[in-house]
C-alpha atoms as a PDB file:
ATOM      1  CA  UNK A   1       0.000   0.000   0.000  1.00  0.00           C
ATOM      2  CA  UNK A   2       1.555   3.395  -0.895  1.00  0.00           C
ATOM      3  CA  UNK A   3       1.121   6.286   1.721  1.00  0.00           C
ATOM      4  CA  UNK A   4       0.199   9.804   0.872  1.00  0.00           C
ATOM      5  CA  UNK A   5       2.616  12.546   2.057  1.00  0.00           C
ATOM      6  CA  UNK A   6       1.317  14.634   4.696  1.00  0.00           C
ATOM      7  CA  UNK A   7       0.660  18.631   2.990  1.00  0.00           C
ATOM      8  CA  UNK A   8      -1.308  20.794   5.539  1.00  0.00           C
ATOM      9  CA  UNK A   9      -2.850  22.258   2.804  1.00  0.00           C
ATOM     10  CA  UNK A  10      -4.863  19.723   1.398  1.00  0.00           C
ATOM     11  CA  UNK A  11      -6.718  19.978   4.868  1.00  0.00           C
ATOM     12  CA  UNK A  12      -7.422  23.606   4.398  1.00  0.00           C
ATOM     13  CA  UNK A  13     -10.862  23.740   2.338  1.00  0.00           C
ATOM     14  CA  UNK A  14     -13.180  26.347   3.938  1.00  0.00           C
ATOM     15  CA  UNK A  15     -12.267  30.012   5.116  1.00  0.00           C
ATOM     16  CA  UNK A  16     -13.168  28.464   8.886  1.00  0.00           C
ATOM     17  CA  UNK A  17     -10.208  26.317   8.850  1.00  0.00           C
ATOM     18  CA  UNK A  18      -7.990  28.760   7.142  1.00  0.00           C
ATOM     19  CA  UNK A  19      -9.043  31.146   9.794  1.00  0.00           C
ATOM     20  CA  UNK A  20      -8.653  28.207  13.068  1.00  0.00           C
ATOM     21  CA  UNK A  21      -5.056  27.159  11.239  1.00  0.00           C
ATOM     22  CA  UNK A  22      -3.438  30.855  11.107  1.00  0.00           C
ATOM     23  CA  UNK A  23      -5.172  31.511  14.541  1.00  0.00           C
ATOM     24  CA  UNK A  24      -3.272  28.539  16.225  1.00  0.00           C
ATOM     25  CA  UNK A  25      -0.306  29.619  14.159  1.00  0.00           C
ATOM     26  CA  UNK A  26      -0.138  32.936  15.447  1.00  0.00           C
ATOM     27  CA  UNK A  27      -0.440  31.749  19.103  1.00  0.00           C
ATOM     28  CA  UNK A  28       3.138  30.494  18.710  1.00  0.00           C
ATOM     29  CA  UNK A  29       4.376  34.075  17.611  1.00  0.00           C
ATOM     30  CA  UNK A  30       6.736  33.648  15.487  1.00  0.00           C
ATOM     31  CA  UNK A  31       6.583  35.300  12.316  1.00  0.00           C
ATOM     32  CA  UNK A  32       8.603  32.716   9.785  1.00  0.00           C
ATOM     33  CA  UNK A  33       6.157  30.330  10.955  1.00  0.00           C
ATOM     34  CA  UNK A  34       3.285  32.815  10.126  1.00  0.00           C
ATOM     35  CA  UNK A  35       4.609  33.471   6.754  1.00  0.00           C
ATOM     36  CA  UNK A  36       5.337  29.584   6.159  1.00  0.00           C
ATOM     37  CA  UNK A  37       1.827  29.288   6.899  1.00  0.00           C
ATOM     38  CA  UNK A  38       0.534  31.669   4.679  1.00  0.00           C
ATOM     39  CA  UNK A  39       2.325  29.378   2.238  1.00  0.00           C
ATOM     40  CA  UNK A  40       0.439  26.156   2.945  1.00  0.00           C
ATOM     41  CA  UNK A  41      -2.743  28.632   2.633  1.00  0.00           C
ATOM     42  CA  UNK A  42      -1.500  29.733  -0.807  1.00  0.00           C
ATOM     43  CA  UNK A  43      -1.025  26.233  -1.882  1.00  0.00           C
ATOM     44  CA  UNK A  44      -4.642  25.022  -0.539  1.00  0.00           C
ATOM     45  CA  UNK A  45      -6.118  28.380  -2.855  1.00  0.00           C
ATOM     46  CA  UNK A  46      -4.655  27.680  -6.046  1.00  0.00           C
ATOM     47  CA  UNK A  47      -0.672  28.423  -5.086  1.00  0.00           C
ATOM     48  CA  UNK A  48       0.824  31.528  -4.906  1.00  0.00           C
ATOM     49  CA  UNK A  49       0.354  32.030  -9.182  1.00  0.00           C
ATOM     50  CA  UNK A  50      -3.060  32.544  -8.219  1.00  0.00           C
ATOM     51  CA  UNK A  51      -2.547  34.667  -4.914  1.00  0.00           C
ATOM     52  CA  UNK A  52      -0.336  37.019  -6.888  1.00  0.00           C
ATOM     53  CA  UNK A  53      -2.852  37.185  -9.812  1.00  0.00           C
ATOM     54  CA  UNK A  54      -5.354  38.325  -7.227  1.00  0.00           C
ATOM     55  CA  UNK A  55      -3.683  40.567  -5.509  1.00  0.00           C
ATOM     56  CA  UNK A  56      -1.589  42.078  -8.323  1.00  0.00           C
ATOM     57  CA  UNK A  57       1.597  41.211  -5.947  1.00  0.00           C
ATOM     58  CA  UNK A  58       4.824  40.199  -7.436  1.00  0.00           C
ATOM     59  CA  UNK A  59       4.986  36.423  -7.864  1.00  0.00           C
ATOM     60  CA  UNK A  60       8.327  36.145  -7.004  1.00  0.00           C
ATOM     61  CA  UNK A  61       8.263  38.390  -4.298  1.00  0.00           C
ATOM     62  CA  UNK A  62       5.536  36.497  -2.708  1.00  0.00           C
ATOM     63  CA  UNK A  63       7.457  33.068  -2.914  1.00  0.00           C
ATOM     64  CA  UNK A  64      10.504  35.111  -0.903  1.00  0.00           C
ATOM     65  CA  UNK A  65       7.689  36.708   1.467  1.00  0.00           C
ATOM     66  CA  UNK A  66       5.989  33.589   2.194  1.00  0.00           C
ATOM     67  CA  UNK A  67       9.013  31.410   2.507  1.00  0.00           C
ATOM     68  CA  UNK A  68       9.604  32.932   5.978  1.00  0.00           C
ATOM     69  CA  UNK A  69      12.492  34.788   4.785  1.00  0.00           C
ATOM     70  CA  UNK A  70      11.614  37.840   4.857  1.00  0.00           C
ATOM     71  CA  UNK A  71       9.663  40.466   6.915  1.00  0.00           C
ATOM     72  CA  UNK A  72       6.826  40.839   5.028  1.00  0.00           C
ATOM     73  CA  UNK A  73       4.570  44.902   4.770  1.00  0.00           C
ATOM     74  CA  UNK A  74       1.435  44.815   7.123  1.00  0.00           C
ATOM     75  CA  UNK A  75       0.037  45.510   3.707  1.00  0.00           C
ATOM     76  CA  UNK A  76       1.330  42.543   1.944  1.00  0.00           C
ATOM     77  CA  UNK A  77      -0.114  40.235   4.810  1.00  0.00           C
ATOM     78  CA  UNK A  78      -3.362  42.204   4.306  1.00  0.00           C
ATOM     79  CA  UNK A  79      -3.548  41.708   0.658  1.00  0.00           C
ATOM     80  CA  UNK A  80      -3.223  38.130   1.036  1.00  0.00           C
ATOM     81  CA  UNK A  81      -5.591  37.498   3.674  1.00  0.00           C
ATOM     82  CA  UNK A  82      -8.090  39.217   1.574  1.00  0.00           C
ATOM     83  CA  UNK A  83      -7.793  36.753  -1.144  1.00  0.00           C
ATOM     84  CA  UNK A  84      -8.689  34.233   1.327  1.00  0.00           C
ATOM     85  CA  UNK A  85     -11.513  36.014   2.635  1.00  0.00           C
ATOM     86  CA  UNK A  86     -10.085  36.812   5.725  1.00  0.00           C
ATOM     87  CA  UNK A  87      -9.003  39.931   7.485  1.00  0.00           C
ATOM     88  CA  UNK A  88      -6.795  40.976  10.765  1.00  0.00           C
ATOM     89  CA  UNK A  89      -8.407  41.798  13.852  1.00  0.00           C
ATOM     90  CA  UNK A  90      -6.762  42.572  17.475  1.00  0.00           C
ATOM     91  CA  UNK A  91      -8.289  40.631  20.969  1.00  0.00           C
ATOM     92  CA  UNK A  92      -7.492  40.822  24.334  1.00  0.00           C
ATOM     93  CA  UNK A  93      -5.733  38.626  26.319  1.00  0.00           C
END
């Protein structure tokens, strides 16, 4: 029997588990991790082709953005989250 490999983002179907996956991804605060998971959002969406179509981002910038080496613009992160229907918000602690 052949085994599938493991991708988070074939798990990642509606905006409510993109939304409960970044949540529990920022309660680890760190922001490579963030960005990496961004990535596995970008793949579950069409890949990041399809997020830079949408956004009119640079493709290549967002593969360097979203590969957790870089520090990405509060507006870049917005843009994104957009595509997926999804915005920032601040709580309390």
């Amino acid at each position: 029997m052949l085994s599938k490999k493991y991708r988070t983002s074939d798990y990642l179907k509606t905006s409510e588990d993109i939304a409960a996956y970044l949540n529990e991804v920022l309660e680890d605060d760190d922001p490579k991790l963030l960005m990496l998971a961004l990535r596995n959002v970008a793949d579950s969406q069409g890949g990041i082709t399809s997020i830079a179509e949408h956004t009119g981002l640079n493709r290549e910038s967002l593969y360097k953005t979203l590969s957790g080496k870089r520090n990405p613009r509060i507006e870049t992160i917005n843009a994104i989250l957009h595509v997926f229907g999804l915005r920032l918000s601040v709580t309390t602690n």
